[in-house]
C-alpha atoms as a PDB file:
ATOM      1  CA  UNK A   1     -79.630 179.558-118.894  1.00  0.00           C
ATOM      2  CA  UNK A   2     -77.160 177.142-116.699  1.00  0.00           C
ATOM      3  CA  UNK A   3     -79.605 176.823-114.290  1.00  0.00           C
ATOM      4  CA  UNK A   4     -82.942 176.003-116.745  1.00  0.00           C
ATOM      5  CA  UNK A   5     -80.459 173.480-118.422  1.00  0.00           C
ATOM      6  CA  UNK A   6     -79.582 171.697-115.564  1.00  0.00           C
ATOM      7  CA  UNK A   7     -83.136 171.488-114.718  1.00  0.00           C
ATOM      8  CA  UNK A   8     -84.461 170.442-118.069  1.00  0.00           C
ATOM      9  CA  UNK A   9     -81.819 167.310-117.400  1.00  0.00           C
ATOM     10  CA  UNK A  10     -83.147 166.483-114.586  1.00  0.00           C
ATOM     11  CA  UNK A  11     -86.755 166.566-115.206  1.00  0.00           C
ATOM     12  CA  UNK A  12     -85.668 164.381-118.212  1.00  0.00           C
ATOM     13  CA  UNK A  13     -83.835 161.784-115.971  1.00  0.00           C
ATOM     14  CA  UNK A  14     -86.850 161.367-114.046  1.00  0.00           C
ATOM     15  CA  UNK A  15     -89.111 160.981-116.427  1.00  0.00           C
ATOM     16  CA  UNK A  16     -87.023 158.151-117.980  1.00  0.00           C
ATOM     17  CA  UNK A  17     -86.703 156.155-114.900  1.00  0.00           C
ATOM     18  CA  UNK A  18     -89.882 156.739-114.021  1.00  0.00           C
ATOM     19  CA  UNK A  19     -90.778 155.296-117.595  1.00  0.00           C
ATOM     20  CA  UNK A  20     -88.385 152.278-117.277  1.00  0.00           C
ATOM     21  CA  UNK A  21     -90.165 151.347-113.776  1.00  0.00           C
ATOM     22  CA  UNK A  22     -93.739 151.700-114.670  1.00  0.00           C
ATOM     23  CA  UNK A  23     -92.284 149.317-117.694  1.00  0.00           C
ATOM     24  CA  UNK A  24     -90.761 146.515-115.125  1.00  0.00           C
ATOM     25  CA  UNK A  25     -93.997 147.258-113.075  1.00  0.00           C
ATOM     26  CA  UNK A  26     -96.454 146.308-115.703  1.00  0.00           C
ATOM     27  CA  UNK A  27     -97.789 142.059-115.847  1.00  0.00           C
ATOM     28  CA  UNK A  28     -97.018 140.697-119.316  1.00  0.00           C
ATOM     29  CA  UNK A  29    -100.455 140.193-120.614  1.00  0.00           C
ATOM     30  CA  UNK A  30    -101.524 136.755-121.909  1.00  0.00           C
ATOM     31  CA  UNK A  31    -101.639 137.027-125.600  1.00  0.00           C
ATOM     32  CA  UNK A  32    -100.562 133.823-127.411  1.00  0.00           C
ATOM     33  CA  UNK A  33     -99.893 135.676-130.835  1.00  0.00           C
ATOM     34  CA  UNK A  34     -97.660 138.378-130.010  1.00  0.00           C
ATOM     35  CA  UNK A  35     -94.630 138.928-131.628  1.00  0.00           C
ATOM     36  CA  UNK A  36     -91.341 139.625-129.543  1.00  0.00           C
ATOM     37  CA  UNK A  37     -92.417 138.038-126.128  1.00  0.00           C
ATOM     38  CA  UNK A  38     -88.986 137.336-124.445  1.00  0.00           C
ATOM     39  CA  UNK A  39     -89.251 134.825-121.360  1.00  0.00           C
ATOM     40  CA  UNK A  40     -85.809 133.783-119.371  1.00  0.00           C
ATOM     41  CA  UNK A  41     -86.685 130.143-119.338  1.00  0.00           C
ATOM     42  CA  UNK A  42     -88.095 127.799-121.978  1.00  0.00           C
ATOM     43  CA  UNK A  43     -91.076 125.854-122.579  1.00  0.00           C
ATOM     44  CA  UNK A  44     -91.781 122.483-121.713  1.00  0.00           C
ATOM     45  CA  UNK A  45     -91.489 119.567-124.287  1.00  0.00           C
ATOM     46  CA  UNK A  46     -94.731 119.017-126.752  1.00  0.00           C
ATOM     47  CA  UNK A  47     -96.893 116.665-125.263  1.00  0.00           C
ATOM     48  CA  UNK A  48     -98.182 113.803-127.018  1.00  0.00           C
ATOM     49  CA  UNK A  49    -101.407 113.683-128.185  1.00  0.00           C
ATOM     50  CA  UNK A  50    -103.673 112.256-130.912  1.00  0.00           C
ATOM     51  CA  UNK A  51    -104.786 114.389-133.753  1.00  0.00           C
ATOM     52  CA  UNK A  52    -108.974 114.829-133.514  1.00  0.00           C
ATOM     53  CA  UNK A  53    -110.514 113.958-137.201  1.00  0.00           C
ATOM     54  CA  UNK A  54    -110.712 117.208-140.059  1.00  0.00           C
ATOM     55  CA  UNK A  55    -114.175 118.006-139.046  1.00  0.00           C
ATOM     56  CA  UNK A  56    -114.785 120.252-142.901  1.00  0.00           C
ATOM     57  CA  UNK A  57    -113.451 120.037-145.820  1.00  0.00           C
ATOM     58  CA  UNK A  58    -110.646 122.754-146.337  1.00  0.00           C
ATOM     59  CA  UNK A  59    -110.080 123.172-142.951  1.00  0.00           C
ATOM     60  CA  UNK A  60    -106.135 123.770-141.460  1.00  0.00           C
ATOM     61  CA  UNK A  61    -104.003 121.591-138.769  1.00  0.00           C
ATOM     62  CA  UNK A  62    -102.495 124.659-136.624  1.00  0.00           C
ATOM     63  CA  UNK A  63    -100.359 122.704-134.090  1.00  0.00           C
ATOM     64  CA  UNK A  64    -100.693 122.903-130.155  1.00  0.00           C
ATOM     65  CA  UNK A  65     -98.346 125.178-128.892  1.00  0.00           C
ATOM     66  CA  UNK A  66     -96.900 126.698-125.492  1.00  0.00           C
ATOM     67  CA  UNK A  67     -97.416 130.470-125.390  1.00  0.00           C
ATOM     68  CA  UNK A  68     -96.621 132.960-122.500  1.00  0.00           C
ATOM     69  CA  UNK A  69     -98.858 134.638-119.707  1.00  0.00           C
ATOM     70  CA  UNK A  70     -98.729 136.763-116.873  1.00  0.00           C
ATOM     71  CA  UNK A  71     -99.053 133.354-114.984  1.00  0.00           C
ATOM     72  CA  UNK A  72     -96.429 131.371-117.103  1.00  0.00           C
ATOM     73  CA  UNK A  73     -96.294 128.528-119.866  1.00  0.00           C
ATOM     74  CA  UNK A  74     -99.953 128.021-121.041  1.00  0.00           C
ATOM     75  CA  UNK A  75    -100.817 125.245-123.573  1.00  0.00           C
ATOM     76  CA  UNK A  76    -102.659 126.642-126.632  1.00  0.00           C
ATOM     77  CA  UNK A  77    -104.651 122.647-127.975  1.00  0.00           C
ATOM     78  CA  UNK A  78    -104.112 121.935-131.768  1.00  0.00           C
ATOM     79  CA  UNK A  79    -107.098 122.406-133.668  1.00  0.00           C
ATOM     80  CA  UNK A  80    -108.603 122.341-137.186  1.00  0.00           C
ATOM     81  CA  UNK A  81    -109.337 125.922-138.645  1.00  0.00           C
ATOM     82  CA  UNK A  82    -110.480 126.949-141.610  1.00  0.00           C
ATOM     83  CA  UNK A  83    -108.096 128.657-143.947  1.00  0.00           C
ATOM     84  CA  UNK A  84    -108.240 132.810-144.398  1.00  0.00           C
ATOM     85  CA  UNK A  85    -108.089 131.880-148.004  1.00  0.00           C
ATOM     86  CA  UNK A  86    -107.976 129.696-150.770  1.00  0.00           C
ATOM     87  CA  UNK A  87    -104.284 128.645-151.225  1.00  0.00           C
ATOM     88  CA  UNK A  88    -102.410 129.301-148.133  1.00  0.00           C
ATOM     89  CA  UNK A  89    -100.918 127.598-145.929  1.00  0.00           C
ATOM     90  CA  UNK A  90    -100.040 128.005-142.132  1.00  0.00           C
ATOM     91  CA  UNK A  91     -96.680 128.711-140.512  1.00  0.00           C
ATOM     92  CA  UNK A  92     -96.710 127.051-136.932  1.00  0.00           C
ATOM     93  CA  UNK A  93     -95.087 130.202-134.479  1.00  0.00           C
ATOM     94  CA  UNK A  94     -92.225 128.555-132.610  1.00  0.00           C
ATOM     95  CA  UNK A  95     -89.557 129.892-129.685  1.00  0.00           C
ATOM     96  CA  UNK A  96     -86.021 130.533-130.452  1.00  0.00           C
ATOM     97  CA  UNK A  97     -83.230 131.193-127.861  1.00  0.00           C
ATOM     98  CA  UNK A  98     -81.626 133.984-129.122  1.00  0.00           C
ATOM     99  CA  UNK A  99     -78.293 133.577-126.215  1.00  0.00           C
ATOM    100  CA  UNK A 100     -80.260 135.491-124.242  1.00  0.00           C
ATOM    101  CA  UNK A 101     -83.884 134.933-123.874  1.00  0.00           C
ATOM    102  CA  UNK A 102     -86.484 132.621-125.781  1.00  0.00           C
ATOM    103  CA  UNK A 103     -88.510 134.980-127.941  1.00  0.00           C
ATOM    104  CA  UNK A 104     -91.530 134.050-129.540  1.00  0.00           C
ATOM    105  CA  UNK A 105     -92.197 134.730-133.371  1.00  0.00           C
ATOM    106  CA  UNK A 106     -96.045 134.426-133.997  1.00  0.00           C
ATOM    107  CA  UNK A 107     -97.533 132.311-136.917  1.00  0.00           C
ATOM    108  CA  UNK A 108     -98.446 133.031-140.050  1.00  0.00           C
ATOM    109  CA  UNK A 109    -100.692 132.393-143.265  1.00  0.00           C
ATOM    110  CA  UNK A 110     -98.608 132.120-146.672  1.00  0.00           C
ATOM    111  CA  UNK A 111     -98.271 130.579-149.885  1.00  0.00           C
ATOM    112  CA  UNK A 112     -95.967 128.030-149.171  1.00  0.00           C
ATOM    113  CA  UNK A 113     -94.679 127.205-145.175  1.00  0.00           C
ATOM    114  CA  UNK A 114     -92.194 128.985-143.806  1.00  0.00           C
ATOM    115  CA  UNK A 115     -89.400 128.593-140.657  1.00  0.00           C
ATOM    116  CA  UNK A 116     -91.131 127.612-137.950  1.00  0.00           C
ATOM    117  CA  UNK A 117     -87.483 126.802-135.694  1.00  0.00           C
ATOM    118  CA  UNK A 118     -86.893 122.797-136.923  1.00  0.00           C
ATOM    119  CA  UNK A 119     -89.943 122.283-134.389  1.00  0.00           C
ATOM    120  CA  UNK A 120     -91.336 118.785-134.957  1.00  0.00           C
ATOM    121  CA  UNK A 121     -94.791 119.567-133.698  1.00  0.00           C
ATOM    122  CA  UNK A 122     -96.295 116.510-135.516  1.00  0.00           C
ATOM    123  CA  UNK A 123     -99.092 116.260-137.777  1.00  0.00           C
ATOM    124  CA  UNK A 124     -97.275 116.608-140.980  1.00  0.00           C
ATOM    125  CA  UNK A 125     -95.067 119.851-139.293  1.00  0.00           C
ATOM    126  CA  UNK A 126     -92.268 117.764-138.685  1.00  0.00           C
ATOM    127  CA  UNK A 127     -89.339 120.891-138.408  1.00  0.00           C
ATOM    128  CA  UNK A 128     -89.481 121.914-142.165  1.00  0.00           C
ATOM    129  CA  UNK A 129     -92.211 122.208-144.762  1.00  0.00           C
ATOM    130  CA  UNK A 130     -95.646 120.341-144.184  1.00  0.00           C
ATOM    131  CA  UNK A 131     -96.323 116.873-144.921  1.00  0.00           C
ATOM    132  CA  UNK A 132    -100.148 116.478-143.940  1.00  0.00           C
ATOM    133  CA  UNK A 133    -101.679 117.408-147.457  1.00  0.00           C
ATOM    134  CA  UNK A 134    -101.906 119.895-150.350  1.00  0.00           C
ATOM    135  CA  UNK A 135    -104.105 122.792-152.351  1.00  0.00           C
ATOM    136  CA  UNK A 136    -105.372 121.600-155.428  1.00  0.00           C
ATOM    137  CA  UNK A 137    -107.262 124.467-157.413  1.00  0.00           C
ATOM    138  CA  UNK A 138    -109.668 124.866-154.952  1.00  0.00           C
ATOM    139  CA  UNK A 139    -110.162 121.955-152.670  1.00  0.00           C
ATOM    140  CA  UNK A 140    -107.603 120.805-150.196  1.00  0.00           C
ATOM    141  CA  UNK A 141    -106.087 117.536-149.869  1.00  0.00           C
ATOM    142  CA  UNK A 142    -105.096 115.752-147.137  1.00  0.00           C
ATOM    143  CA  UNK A 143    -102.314 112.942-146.735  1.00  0.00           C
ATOM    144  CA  UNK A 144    -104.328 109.985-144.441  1.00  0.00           C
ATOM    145  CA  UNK A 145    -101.281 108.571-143.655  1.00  0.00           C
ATOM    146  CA  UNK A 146    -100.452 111.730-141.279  1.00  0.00           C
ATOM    147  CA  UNK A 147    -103.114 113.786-141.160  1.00  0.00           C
ATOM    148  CA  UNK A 148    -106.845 111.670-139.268  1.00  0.00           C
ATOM    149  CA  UNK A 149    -109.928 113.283-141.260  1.00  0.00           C
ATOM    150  CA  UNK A 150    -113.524 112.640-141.105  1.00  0.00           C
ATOM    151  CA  UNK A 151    -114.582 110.727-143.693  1.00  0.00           C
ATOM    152  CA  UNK A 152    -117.995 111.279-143.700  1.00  0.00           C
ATOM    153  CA  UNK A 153    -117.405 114.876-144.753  1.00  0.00           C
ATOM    154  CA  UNK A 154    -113.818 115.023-146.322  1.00  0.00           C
ATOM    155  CA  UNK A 155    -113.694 113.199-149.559  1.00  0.00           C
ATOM    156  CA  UNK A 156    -110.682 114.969-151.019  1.00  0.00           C
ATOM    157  CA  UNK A 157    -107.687 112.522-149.814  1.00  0.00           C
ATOM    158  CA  UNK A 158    -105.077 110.711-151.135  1.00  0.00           C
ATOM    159  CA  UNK A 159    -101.981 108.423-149.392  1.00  0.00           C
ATOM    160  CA  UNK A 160     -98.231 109.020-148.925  1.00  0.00           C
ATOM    161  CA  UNK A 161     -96.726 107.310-146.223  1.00  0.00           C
ATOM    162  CA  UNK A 162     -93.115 108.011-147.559  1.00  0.00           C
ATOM    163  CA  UNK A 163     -94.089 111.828-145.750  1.00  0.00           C
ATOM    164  CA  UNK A 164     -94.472 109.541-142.471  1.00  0.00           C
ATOM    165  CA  UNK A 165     -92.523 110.881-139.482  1.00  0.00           C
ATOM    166  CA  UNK A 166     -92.095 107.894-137.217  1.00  0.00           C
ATOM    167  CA  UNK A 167     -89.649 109.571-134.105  1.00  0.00           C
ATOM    168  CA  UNK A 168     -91.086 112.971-132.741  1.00  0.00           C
ATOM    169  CA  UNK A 169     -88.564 114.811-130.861  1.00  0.00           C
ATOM    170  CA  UNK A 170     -90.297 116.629-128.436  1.00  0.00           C
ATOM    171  CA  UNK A 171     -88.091 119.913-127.842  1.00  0.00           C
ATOM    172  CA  UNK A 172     -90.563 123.117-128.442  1.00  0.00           C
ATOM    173  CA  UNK A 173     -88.291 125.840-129.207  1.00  0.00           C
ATOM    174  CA  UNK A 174     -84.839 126.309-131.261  1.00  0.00           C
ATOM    175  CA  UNK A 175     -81.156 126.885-129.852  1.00  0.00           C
ATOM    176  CA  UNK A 176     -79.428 126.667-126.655  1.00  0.00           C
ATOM    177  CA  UNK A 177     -77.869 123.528-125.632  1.00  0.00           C
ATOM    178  CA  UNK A 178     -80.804 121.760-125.630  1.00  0.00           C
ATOM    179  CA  UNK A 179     -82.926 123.392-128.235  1.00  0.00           C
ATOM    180  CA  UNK A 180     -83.186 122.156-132.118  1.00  0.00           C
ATOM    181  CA  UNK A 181     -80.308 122.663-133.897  1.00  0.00           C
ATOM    182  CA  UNK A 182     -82.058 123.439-137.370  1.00  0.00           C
ATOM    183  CA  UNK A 183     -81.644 126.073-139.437  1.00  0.00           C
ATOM    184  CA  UNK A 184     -83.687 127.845-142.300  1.00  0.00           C
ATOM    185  CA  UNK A 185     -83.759 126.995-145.755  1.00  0.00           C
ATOM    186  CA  UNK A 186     -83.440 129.569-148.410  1.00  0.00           C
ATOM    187  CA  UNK A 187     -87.016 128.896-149.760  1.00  0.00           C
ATOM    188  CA  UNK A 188     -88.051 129.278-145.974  1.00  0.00           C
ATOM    189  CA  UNK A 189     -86.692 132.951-145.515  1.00  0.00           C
ATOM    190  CA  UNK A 190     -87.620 133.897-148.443  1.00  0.00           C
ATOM    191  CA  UNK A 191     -91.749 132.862-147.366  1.00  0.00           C
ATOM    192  CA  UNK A 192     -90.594 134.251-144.044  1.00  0.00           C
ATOM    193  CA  UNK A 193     -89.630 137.601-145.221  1.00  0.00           C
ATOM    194  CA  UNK A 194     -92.602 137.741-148.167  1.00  0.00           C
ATOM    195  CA  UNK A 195     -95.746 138.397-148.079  1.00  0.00           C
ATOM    196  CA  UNK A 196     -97.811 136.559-145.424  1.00  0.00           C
ATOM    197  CA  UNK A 197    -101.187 136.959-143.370  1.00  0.00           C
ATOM    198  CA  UNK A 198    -102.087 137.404-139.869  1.00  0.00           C
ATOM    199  CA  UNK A 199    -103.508 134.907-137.518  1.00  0.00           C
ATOM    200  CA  UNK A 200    -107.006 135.206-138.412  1.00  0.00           C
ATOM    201  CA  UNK A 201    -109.386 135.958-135.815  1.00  0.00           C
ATOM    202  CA  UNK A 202    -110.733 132.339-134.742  1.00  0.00           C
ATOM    203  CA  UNK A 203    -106.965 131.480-133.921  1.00  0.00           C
ATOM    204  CA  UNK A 204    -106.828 134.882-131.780  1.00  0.00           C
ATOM    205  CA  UNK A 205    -110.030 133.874-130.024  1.00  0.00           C
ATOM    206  CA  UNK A 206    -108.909 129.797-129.681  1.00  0.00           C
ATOM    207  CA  UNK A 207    -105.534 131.486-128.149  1.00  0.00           C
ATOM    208  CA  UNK A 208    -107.146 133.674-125.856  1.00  0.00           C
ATOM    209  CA  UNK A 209    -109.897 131.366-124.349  1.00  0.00           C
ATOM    210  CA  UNK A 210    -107.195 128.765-123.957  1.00  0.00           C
ATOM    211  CA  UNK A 211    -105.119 131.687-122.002  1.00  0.00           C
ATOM    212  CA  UNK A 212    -108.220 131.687-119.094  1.00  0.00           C
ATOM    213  CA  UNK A 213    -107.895 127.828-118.485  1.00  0.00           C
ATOM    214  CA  UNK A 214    -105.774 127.270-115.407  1.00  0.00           C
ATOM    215  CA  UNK A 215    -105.832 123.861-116.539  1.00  0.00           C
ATOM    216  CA  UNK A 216    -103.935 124.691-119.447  1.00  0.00           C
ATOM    217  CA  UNK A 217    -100.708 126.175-117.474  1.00  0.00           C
ATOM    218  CA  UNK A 218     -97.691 124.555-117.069  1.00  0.00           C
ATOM    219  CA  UNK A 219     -97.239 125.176-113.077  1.00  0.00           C
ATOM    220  CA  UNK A 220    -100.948 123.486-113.055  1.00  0.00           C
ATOM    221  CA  UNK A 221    -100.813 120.622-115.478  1.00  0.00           C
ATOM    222  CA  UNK A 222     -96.364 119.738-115.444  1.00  0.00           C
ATOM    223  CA  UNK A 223     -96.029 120.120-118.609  1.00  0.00           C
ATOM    224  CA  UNK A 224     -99.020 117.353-119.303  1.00  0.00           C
ATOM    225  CA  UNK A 225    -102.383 119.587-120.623  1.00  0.00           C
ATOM    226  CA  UNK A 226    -105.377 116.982-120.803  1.00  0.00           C
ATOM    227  CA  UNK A 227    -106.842 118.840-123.469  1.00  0.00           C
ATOM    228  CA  UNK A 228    -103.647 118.836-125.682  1.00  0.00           C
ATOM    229  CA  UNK A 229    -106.105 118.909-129.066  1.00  0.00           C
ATOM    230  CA  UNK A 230    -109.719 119.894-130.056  1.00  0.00           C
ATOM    231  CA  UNK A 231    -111.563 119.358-133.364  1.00  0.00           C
ATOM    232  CA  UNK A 232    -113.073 122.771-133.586  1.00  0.00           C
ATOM    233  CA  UNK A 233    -111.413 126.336-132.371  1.00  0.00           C
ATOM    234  CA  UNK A 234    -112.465 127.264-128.908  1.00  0.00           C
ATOM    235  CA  UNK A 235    -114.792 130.131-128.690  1.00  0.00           C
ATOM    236  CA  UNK A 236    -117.789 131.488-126.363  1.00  0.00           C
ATOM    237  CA  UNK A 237    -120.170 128.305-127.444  1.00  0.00           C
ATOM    238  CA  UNK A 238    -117.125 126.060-127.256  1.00  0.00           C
ATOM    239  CA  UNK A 239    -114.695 126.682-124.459  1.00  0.00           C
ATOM    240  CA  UNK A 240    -112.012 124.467-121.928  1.00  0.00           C
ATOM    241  CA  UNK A 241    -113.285 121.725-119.573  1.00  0.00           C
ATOM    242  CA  UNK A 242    -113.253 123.661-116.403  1.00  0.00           C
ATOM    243  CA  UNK A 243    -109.981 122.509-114.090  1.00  0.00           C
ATOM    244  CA  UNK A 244    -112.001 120.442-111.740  1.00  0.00           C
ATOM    245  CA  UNK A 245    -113.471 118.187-114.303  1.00  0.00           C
ATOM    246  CA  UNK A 246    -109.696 117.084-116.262  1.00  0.00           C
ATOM    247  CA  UNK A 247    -108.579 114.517-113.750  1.00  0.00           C
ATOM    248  CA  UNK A 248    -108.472 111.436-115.822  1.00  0.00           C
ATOM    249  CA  UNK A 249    -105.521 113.747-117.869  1.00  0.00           C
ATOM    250  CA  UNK A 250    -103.049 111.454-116.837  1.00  0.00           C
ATOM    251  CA  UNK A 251    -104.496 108.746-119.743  1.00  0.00           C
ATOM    252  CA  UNK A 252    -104.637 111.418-122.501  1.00  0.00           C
ATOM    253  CA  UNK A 253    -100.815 110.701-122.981  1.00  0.00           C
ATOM    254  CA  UNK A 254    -101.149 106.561-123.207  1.00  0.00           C
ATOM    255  CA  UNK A 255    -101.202 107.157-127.300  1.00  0.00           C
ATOM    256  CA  UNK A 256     -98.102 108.834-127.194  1.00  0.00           C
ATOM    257  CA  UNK A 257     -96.188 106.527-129.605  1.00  0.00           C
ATOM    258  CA  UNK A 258     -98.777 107.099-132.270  1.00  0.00           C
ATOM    259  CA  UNK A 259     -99.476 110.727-132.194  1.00  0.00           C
ATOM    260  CA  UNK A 260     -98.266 111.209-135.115  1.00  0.00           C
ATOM    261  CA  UNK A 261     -98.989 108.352-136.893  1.00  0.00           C
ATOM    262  CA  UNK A 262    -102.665 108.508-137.618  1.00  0.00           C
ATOM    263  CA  UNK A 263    -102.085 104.830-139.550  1.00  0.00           C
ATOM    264  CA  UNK A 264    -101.567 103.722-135.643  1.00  0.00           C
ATOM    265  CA  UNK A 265    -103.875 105.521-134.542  1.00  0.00           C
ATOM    266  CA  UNK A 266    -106.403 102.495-133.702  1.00  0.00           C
ATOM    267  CA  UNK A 267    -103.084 100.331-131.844  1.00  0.00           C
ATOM    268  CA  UNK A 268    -104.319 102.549-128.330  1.00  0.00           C
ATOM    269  CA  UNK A 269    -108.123 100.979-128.658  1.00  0.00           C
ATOM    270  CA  UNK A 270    -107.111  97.736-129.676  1.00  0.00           C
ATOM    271  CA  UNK A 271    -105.075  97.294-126.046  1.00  0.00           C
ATOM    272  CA  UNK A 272    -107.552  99.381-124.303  1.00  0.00           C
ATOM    273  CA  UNK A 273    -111.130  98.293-125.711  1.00  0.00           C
ATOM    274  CA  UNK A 274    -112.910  95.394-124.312  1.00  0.00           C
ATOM    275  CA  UNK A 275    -115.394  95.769-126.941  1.00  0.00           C
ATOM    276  CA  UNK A 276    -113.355  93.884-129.405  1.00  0.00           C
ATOM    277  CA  UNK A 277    -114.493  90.706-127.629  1.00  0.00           C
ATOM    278  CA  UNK A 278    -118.318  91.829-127.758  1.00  0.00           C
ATOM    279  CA  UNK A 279    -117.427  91.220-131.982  1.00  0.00           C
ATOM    280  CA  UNK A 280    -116.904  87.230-130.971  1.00  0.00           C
ATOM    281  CA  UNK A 281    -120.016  85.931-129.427  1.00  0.00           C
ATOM    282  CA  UNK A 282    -117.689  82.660-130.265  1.00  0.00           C
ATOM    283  CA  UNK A 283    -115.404  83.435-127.603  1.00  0.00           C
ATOM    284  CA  UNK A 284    -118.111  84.404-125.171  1.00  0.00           C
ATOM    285  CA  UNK A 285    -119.668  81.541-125.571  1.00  0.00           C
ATOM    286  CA  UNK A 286    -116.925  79.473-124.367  1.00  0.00           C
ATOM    287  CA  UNK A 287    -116.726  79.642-120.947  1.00  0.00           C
ATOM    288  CA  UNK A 288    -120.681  78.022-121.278  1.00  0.00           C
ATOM    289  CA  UNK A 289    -119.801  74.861-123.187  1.00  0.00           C
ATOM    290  CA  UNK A 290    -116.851  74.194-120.339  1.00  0.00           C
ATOM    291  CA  UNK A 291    -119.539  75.187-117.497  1.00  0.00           C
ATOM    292  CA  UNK A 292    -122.023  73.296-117.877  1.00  0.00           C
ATOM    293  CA  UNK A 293    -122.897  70.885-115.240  1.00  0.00           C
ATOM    294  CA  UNK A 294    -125.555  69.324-116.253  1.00  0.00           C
ATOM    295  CA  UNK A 295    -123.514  67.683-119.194  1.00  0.00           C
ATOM    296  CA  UNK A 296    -121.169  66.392-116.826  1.00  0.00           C
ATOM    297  CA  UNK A 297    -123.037  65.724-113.635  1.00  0.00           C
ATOM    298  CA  UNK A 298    -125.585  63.405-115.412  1.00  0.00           C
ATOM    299  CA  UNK A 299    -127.370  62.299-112.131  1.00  0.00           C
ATOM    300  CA  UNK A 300    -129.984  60.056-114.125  1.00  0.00           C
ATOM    301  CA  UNK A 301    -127.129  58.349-115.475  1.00  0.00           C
ATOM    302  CA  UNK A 302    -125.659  56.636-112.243  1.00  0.00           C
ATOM    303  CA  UNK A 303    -128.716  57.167-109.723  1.00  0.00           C
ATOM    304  CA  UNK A 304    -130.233  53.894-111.407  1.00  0.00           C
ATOM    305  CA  UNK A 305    -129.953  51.515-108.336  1.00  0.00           C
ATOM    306  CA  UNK A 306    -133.364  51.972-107.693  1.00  0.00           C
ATOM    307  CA  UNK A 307    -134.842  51.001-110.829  1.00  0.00           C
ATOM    308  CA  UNK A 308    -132.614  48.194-111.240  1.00  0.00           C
ATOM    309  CA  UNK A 309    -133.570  46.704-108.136  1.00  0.00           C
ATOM    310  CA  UNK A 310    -137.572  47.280-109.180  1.00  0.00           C
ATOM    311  CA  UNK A 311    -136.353  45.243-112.422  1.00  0.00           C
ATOM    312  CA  UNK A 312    -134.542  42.488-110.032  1.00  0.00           C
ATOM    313  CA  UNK A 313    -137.537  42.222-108.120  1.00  0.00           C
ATOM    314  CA  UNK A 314    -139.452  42.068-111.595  1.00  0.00           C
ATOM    315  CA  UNK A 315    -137.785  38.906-112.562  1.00  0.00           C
ATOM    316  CA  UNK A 316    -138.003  37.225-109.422  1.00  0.00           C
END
């Protein structure tokens, strides 16, 4: 009995470390939605970027993000998505440092917003609550003076810019000396800890084609994605500019003062644009009044000699 006791603990010790090292051994998968996902090191800062335009009517703002691969930090682009339901509302996820590690709590659909850190991800998510518009019976509508929206299809607006965030602090998770120093509101864990919905299944599929751009991880873009933000969800029609073809990335950031601003949004073209001047044929016109020769060279005008001599001769 000794003996088949000793062996049974044994066998058991074995099995457990063999359990713990086929564990360690296995690659964290790349799966922006998981809940749990512990990482020893933070996230970069949210990049700036400008929000696309609503492309339907009742479609959701679900933030950019930074989620976790086998292969590091990968950027996740903001997008418009259409809402599971009529009513709810979406929780950004967000990373907390917990003293140990940063874990990642996944995002959520809900009745009212919930914690999502303090993160000021822009857009109307400025750290608590969400400022970019609101359900009314069945249509939703959307604040213009945060949230950019395509007129020409969205017709349900109004304006608020007292809900106007002008500083965006750029930390991306909560805690740690360097993290945001927010904390929940009641009404927050309450929605946190009530009922709520999934990510639905075009914000799995956005997350996971995002995951096989290597122009969307950190050690390949420094923190700086050139696709920070799409209109419409990624998916097998609609998927990332291929790495080779996202050099001029390093002018997606030039807006960065008026992310999340949309009223500012035009201040980037108005610097950048030549155009404006093709609006003034006035002012291209100018540079032909002060050119002209021919007004000032007036040859006729003082090569005369000849026919005054012809009219000398005349009188004589």
């Amino acid at each position: 009995m000794r003996r088949t006791s000793k062996l049974t603990k044994v066998l058991v010790l074995f099995l457990a470390f063999a359990m713990l090292f086929t564990a360690m051994a296995t690659p964290q998968t790349a799966t922006a939605q998981s809940i749990g996902i512990s990482v020893s090191f933070g996230p970069p800062p949210i990049p700036y970027y400008v929000q696309p335009p609503d492309p339907r009517p009742n479609w959701m703002w679900s933030p950019g993000y930074w989620a976790y691969g086998s292969d590091g930090y990968y950027w996740v682009p903001g997008t418009w998505v259409p809402a599971p339901e009529v009513g709810l509302y979406w929780t950004p996820g967000f990373w907390d440092f917990n003293g140990i590690a940063f874990v990642w709590s996944s995002g959520y659909w809900g009745r009212q917003v919930g914690w999502y850190g303090g993160v000021d991800y822009g857009y109307g998510y400025y750290g608590h609550g969400y400022a970019g518009g609101r359900w009314q019976g069945r249509q939703f509508e959307y604040n213009t003076a945060v949230t950019n929206v395509n007129r020409s299809y969205v017709r349900t607006v109004y304006n608020d810019p007292r809900a106007v965030n002008h500083t965006w602090n750029r930390t991306s998770y909560n805690g740690g000396r360097e993290g945001v120093s927010a904390r929940p509101t009641s009404s927050e864990v309450a929605v946190q800890r009530g009922r709520h919905y999934a990510p639905t299944n075009v914000q799995m599929q956005h997350a996971r084609i995002a995951a096989t751009s290597r122009a969307n991880f950190s050690a390949v873009n420094h923190g700086r994605p050139a696709t920070a933000a799409v209109a419409r969800p990624f998916n097998t029609a609609n998927r990332p500019v291929a790495q080779q073809h996202v050099a001029p990335a390093a002018h997606a950031y030039a807006p960065a003062q008026h992310a999340y601003a949309p009223q500012h949004m035009a201040a980037p073209q108005e610097h950048a644009a030549p155009v404006q001047h093709a609006y003034a044929p006035q002012h291209m016109a100018a540079p032909q009044q002060h050119a002209a020769p021919q007004q000032h060279a007036a040859p006729a005008a003082h090569a005369a000699p000849d026919q005054q001599k012809k009219h000398d001769d005349a009188q004589h």
